[in-house]
C-alpha atoms as a PDB file:
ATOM      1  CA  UNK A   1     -29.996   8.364 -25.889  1.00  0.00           C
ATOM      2  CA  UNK A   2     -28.352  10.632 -23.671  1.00  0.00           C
ATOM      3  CA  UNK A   3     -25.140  11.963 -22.995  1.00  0.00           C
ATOM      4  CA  UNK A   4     -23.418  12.552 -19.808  1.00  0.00           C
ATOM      5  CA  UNK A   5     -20.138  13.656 -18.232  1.00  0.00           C
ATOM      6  CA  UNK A   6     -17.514  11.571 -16.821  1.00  0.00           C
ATOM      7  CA  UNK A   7     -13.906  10.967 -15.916  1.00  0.00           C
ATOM      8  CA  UNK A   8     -11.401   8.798 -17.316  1.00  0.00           C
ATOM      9  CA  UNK A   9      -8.233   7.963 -14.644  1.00  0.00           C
ATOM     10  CA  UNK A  10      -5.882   5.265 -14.017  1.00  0.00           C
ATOM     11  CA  UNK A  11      -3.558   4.352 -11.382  1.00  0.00           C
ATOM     12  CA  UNK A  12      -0.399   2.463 -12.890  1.00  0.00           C
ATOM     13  CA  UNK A  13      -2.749   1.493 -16.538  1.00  0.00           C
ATOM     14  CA  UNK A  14      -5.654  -0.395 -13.861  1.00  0.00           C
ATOM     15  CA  UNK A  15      -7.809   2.207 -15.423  1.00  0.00           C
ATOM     16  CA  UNK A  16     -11.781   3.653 -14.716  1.00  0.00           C
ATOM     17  CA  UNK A  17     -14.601   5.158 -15.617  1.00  0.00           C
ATOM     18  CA  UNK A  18     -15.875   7.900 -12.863  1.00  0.00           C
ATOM     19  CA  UNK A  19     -19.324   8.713 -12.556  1.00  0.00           C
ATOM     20  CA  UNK A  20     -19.978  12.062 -10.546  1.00  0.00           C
ATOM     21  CA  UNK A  21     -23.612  11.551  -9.045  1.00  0.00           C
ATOM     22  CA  UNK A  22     -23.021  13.660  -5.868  1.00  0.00           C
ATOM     23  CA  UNK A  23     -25.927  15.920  -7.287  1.00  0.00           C
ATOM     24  CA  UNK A  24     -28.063  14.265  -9.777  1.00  0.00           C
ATOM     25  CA  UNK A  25     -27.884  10.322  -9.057  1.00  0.00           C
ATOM     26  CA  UNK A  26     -26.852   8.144 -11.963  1.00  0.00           C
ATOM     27  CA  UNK A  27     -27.620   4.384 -11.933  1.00  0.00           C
ATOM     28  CA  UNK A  28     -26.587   1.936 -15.097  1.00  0.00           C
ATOM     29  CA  UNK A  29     -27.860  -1.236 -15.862  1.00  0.00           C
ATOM     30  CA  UNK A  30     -25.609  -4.141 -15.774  1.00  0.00           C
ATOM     31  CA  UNK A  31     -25.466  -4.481 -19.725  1.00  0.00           C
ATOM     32  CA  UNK A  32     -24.861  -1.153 -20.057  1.00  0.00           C
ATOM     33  CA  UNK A  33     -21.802  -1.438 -17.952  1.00  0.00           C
ATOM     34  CA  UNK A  34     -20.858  -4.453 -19.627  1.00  0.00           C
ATOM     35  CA  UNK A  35     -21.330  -2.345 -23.029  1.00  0.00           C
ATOM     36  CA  UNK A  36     -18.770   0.525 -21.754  1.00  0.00           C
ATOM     37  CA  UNK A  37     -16.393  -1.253 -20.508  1.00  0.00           C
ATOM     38  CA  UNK A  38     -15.725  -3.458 -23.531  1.00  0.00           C
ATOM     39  CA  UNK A  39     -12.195  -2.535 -25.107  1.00  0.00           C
ATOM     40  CA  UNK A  40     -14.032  -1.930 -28.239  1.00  0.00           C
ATOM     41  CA  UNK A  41     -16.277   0.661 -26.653  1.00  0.00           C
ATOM     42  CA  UNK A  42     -14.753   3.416 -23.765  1.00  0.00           C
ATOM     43  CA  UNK A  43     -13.066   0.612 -21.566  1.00  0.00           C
ATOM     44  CA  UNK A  44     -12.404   0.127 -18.283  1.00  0.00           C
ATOM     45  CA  UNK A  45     -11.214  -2.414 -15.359  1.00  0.00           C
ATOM     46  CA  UNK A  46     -13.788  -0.680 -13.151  1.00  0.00           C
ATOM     47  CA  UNK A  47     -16.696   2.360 -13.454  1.00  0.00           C
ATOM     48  CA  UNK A  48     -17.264   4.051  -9.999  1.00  0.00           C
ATOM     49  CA  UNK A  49     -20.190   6.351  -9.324  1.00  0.00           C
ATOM     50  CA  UNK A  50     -18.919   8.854  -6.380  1.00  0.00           C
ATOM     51  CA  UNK A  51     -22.819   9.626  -4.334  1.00  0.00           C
ATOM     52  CA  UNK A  52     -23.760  12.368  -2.194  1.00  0.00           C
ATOM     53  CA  UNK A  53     -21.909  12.986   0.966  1.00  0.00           C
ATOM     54  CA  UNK A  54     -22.946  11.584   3.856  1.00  0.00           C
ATOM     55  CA  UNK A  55     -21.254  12.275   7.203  1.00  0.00           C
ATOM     56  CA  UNK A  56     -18.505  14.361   6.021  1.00  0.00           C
ATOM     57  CA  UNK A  57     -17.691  11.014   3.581  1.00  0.00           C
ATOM     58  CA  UNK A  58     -18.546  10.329  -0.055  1.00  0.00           C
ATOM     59  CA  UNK A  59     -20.471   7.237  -0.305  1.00  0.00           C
ATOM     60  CA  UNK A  60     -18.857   5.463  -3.782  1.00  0.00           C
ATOM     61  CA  UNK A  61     -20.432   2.221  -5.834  1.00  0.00           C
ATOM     62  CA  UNK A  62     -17.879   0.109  -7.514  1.00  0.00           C
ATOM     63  CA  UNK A  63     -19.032  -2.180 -10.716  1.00  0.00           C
ATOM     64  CA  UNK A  64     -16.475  -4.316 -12.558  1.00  0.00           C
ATOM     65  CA  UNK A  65     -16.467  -4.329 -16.269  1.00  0.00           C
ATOM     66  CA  UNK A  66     -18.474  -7.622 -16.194  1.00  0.00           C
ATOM     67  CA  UNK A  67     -21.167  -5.539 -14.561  1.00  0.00           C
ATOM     68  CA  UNK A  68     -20.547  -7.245 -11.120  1.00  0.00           C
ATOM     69  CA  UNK A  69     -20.382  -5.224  -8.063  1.00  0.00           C
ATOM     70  CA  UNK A  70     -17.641  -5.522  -5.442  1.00  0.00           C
ATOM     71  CA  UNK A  71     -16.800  -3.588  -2.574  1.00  0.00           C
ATOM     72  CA  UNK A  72     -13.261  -2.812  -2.699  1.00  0.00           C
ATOM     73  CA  UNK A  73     -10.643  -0.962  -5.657  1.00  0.00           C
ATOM     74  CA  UNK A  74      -8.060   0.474  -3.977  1.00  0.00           C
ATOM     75  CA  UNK A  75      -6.524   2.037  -7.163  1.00  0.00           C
ATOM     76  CA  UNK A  76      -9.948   3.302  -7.932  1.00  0.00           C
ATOM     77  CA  UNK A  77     -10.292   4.871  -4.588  1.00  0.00           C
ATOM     78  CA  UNK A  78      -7.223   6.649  -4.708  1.00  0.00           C
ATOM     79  CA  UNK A  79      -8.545   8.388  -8.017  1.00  0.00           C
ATOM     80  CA  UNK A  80     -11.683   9.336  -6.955  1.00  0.00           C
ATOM     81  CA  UNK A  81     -10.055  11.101  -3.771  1.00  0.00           C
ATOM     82  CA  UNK A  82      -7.375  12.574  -5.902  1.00  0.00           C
ATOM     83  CA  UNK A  83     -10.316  13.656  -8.059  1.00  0.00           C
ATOM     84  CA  UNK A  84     -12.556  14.933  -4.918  1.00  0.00           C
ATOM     85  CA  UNK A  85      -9.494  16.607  -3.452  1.00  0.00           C
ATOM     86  CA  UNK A  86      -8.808  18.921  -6.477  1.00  0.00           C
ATOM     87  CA  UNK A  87     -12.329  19.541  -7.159  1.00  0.00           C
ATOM     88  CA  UNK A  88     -13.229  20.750  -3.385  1.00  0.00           C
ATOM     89  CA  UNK A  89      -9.787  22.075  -2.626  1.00  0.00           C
ATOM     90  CA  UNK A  90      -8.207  19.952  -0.143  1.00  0.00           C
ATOM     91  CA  UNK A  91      -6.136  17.412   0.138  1.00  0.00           C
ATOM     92  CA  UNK A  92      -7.864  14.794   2.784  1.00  0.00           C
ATOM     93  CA  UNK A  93     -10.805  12.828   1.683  1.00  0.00           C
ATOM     94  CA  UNK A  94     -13.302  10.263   3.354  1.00  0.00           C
ATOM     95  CA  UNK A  95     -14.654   7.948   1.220  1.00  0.00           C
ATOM     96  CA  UNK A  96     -17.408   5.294   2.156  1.00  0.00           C
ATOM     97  CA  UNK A  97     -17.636   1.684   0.237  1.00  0.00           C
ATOM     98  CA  UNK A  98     -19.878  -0.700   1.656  1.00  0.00           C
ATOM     99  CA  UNK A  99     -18.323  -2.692   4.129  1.00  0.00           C
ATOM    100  CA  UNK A 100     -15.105  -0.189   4.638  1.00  0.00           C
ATOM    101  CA  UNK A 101     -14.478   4.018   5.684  1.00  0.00           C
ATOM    102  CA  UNK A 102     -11.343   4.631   3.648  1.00  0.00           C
ATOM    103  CA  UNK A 103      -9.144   7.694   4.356  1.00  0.00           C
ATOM    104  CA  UNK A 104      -7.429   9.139   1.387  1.00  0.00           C
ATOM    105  CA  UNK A 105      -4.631  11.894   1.919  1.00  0.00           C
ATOM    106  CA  UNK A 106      -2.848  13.509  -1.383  1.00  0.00           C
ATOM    107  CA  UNK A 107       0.612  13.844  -0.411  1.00  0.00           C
ATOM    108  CA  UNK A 108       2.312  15.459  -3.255  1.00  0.00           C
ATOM    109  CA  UNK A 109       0.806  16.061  -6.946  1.00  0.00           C
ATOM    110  CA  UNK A 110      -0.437  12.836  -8.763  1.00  0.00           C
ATOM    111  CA  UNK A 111       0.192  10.921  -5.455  1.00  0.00           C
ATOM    112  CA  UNK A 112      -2.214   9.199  -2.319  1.00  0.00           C
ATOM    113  CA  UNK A 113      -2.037   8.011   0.351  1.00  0.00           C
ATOM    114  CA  UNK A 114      -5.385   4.994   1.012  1.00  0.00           C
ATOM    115  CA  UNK A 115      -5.890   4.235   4.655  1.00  0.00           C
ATOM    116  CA  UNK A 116      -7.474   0.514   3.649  1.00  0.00           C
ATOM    117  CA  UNK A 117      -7.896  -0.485   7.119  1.00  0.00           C
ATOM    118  CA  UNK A 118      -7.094  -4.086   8.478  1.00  0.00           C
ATOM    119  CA  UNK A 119      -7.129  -7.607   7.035  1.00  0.00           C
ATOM    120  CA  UNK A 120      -9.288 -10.129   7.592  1.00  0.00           C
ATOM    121  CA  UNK A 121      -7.600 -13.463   7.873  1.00  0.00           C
ATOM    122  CA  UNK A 122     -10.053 -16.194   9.348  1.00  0.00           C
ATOM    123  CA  UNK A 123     -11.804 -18.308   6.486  1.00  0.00           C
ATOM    124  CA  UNK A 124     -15.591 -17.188   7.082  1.00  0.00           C
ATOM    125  CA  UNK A 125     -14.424 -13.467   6.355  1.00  0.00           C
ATOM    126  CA  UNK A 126     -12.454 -14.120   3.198  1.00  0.00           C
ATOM    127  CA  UNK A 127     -14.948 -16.173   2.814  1.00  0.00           C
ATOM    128  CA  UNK A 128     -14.001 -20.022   2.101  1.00  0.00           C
ATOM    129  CA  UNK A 129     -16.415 -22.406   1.332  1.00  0.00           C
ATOM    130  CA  UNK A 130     -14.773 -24.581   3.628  1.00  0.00           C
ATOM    131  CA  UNK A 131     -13.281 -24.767   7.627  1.00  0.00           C
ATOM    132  CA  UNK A 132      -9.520 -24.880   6.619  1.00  0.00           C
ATOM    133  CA  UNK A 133      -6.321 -23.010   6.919  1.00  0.00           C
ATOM    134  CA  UNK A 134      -6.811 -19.592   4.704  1.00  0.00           C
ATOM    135  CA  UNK A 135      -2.750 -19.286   5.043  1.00  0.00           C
ATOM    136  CA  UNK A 136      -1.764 -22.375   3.328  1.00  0.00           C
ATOM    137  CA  UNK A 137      -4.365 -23.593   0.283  1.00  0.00           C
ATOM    138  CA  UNK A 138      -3.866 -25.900  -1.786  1.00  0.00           C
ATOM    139  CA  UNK A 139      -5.824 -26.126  -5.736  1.00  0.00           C
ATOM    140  CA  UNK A 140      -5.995 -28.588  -8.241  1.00  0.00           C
ATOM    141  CA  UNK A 141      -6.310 -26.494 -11.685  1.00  0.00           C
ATOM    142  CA  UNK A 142      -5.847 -28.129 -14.874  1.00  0.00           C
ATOM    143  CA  UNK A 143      -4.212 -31.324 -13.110  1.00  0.00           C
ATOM    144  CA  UNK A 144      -1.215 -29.466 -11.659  1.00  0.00           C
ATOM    145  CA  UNK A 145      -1.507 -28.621  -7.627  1.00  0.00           C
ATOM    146  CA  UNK A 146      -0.844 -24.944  -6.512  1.00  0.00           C
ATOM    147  CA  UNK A 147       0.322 -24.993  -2.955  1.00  0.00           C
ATOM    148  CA  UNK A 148       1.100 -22.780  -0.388  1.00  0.00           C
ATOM    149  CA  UNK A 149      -1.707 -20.067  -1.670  1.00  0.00           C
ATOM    150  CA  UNK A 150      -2.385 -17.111   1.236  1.00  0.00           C
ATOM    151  CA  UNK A 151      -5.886 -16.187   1.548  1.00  0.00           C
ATOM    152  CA  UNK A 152      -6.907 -12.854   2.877  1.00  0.00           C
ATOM    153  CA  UNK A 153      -9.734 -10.247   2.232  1.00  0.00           C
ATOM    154  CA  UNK A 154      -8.705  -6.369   1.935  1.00  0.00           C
ATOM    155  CA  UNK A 155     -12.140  -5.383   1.490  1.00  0.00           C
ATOM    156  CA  UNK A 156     -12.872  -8.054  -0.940  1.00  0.00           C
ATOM    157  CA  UNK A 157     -11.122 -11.642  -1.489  1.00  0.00           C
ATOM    158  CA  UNK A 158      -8.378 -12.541  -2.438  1.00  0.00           C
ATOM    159  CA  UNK A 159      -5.089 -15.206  -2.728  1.00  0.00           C
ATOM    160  CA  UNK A 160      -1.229 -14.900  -3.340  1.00  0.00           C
ATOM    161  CA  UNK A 161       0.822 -17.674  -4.581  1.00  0.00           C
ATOM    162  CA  UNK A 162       4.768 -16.981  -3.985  1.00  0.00           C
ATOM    163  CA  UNK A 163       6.758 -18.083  -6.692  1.00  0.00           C
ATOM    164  CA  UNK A 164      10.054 -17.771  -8.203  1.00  0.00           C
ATOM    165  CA  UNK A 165       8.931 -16.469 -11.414  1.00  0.00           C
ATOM    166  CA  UNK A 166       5.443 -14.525 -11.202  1.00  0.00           C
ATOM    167  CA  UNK A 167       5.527 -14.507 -15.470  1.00  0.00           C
ATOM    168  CA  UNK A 168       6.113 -18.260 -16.015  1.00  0.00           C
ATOM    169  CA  UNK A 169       2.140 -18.212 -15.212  1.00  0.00           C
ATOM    170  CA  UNK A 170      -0.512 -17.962 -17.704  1.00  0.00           C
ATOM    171  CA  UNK A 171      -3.081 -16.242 -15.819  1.00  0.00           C
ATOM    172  CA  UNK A 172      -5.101 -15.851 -19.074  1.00  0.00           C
ATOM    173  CA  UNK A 173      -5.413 -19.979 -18.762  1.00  0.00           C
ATOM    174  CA  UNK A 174      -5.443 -20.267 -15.347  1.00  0.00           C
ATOM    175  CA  UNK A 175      -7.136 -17.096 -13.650  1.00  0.00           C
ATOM    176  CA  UNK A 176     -10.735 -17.748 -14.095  1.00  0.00           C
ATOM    177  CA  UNK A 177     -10.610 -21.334 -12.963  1.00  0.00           C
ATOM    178  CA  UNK A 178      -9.099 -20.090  -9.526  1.00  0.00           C
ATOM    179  CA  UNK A 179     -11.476 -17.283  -9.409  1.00  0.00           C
ATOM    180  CA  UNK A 180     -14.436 -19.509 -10.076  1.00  0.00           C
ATOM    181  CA  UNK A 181     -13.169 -22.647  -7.456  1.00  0.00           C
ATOM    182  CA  UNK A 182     -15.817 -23.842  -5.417  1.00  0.00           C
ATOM    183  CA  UNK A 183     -13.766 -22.899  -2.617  1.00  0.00           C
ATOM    184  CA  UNK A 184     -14.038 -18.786  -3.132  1.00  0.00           C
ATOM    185  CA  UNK A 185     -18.294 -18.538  -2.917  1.00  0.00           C
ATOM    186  CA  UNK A 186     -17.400 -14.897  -3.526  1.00  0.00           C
ATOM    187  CA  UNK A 187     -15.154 -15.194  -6.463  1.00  0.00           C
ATOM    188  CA  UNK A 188     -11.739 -14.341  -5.609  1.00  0.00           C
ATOM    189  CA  UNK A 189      -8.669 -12.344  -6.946  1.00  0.00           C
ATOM    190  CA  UNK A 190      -5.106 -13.993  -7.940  1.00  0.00           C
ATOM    191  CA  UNK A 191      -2.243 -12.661  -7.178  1.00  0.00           C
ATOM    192  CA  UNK A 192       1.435 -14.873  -8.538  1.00  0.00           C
ATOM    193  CA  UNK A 193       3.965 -13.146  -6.614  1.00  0.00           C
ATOM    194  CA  UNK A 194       8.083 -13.019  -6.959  1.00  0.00           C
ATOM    195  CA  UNK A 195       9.877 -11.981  -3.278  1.00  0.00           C
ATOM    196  CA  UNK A 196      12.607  -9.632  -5.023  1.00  0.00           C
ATOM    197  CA  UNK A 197      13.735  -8.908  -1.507  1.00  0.00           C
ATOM    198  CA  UNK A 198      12.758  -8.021   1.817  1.00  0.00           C
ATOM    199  CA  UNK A 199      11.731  -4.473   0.009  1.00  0.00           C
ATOM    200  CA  UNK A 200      10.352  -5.424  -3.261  1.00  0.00           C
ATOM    201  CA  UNK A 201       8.153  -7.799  -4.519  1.00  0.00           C
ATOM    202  CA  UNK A 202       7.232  -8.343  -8.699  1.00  0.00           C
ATOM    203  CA  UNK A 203       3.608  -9.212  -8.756  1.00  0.00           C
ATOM    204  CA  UNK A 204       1.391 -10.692 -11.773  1.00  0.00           C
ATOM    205  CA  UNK A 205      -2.420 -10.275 -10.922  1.00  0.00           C
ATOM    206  CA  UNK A 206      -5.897 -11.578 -12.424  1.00  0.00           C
ATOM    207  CA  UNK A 207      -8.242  -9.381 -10.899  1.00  0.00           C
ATOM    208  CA  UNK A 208     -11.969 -11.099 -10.670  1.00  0.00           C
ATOM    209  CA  UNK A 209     -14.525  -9.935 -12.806  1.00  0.00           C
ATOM    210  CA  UNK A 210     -12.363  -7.821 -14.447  1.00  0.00           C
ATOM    211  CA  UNK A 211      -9.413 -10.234 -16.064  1.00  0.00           C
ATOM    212  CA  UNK A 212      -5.609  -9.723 -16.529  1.00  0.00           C
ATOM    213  CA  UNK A 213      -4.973  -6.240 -15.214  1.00  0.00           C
ATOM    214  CA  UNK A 214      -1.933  -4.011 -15.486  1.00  0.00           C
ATOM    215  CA  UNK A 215      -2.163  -2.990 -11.374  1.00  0.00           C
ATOM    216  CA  UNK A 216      -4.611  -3.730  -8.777  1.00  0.00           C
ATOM    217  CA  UNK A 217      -4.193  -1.643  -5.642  1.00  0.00           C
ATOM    218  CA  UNK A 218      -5.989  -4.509  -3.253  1.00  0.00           C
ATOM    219  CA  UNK A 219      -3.842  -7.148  -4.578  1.00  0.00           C
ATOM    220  CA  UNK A 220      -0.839  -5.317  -3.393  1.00  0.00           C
ATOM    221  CA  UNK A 221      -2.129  -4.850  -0.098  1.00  0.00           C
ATOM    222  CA  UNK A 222      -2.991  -8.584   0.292  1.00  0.00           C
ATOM    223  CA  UNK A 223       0.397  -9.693  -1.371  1.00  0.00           C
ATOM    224  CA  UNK A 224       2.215  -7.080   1.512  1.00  0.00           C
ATOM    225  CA  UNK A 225       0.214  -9.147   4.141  1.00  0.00           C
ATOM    226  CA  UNK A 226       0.497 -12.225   2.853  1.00  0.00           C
ATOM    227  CA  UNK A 227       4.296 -12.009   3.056  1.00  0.00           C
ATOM    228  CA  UNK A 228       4.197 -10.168   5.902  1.00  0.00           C
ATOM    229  CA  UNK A 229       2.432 -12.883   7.700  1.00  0.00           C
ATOM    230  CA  UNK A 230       4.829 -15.628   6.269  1.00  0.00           C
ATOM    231  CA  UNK A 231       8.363 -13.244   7.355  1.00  0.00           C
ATOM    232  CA  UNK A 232       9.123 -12.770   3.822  1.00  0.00           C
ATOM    233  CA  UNK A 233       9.283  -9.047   4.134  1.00  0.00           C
ATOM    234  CA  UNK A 234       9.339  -6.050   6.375  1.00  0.00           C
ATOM    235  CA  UNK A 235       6.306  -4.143   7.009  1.00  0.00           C
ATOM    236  CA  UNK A 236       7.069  -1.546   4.578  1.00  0.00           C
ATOM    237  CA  UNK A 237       7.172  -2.588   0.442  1.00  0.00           C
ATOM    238  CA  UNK A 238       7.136  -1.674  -2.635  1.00  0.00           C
ATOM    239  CA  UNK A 239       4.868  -3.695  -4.754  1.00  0.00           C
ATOM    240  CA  UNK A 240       5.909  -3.698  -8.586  1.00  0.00           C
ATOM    241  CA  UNK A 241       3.201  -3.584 -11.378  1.00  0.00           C
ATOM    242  CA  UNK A 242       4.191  -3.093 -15.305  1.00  0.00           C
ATOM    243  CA  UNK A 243       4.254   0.552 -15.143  1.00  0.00           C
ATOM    244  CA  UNK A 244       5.390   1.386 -11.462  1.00  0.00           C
ATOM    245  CA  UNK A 245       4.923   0.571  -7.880  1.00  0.00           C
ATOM    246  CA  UNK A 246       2.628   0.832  -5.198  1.00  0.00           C
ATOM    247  CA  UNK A 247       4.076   1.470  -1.817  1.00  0.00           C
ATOM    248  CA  UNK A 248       2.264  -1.006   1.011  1.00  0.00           C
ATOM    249  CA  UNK A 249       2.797  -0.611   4.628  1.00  0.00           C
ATOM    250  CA  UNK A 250       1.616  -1.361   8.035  1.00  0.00           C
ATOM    251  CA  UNK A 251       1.342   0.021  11.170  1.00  0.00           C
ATOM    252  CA  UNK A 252       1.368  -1.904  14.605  1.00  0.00           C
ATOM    253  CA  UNK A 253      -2.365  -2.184  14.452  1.00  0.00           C
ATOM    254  CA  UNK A 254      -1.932  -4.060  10.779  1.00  0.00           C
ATOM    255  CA  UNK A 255      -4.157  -0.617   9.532  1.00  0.00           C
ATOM    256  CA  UNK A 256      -2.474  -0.905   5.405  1.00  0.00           C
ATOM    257  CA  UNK A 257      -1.204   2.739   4.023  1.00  0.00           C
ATOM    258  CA  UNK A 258      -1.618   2.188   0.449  1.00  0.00           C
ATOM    259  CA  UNK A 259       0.621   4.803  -1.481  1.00  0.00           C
ATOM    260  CA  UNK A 260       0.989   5.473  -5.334  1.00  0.00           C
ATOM    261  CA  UNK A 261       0.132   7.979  -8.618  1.00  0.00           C
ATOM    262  CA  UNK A 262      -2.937   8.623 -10.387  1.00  0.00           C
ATOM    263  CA  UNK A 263      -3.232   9.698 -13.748  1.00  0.00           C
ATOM    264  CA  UNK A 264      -4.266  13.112 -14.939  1.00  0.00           C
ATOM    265  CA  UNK A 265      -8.154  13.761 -14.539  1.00  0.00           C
ATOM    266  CA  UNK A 266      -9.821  13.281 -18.471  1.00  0.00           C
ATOM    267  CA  UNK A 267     -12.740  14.322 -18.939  1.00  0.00           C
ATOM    268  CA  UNK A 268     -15.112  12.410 -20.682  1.00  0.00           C
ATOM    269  CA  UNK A 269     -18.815  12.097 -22.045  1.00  0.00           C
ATOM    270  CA  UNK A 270     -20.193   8.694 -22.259  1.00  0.00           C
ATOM    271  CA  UNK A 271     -24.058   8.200 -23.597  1.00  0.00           C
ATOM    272  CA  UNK A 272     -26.459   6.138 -21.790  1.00  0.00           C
END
């Protein structure tokens, strides 16, 4: 069995694994991931393996603890920059997912700022399983009827349900029989969300693949468009996890400016 180094980082508790491969590659098999990233072993939401640059941009795989991959953690993102910054001295970073180019800028120590780019709003993008409107879904889960849910994908699915009360859910219950509807071919991540006011919004999130999770950096870009979209707030908020916020805004291009802190850098060794 080997041993290798590796980081440990989290951005408001949604916490990861990062895998430096930018010279010598590292690939894990999907049980292995699965293995790591139980709470009884290391742990983690997600495990990210940062690749060799390419085009003045670091090329990064994302796997969630159930040893899926996805193509979008913008919490995760905003660590690995913060992580690339320090390590290569500077404090603007391109990194490269596989469907999105995400700029990362460190504005002040333990804080960055994610370029995410623009949301995709029509259903085939998301993507829905069926032709209908991705700003106004309606579930049946557990013989009660969800209405009103806000479909959009930040890089990878997801849907917002506003309510008065974000905590009166159990997501535990709940969460994987949205994520697995028929409707979401792709999976898809839940987001409950509580307007506070036209600032602030309280958000409760089940992140797919990955379960109930203190923060989830997409989610908080898809909640800020999602309410966005239906007037509920200006195009600047704060988004409010357990352990802090993440500050969401938009420009007139709806490009989203993801900005919030990142842990310290731990380093770890993990054996493979």
């Amino acid at each position: 069995m080997a041993t290798i180094d590796a980081f440990k980082m989290d951005g408001l508790g949604n916490d990861f694994i990062i895998i430096d491969g930018r010279e010598n590659p590292i690939n894990l098999e999907k049980e292995k991931i699965i293995e790591l990233g139980s709470r009884t072993n290391i742990g983690f939401d997600q495990i990210i393996f940062i690749e060799k640059e390419k085009e003045n941009s670091y090329p990064i795989k994302i796997f969630n603890s159930d040893g899926g991959e996805i193509s979008a953690c913008g919490n995760g993102s905003r660590c690995v920059a913060y992580l690339l910054g320090k390590s290569l001295n500077t404090k603007e970073i391109k990194l490269q997912t596989n469907n999105r180019i995400l700029n990362a800028k460190i504005v002040e120590d333990f804080h960055v700022e994610l370029e995410m780019g623009q949301p995709l709003l029509n259903f085939e993008d998301i993507p829905l399983s069926k032709t209908i409107n991705p700003g106004n879904v309606s579930l049946n889960i557990n013989n009660k009827t969800f209405d009103g849910g806000f479909c959009v994908n930040i890089g990878n699915p997801h849907i917002i349900f506003f309510v008065k009360d974000c905590f009166e859910y159990d997501l535990k219950v709940i969460g994987p029989k949205i994520e697995n509807h028929d409707l979401f071919p792709e999976k898809i991540n839940i987001t409950f969300a509580q307007i506070i006011d036209k600032k602030n919004i309280t958000v409760n999130v089940w992140e797919r693949g990955a379960g109930l999770t203190k923060a989830c950096g997409t989610a908080a870009c898809a909640t800020a468009v999602a309410a966005f979209e239906k007037k509920l707030v200006n195009n600047k908020v704060d988004i409010r996890f357990e352990e802090g916020l993440l500050n969401i805004k938009m420009d007139k291009s709806k490009n989203i400016f993801m900005t919030g802190p990142v842990s310290e850098i731990k380093n770890i060794k993990i054996n493979i």
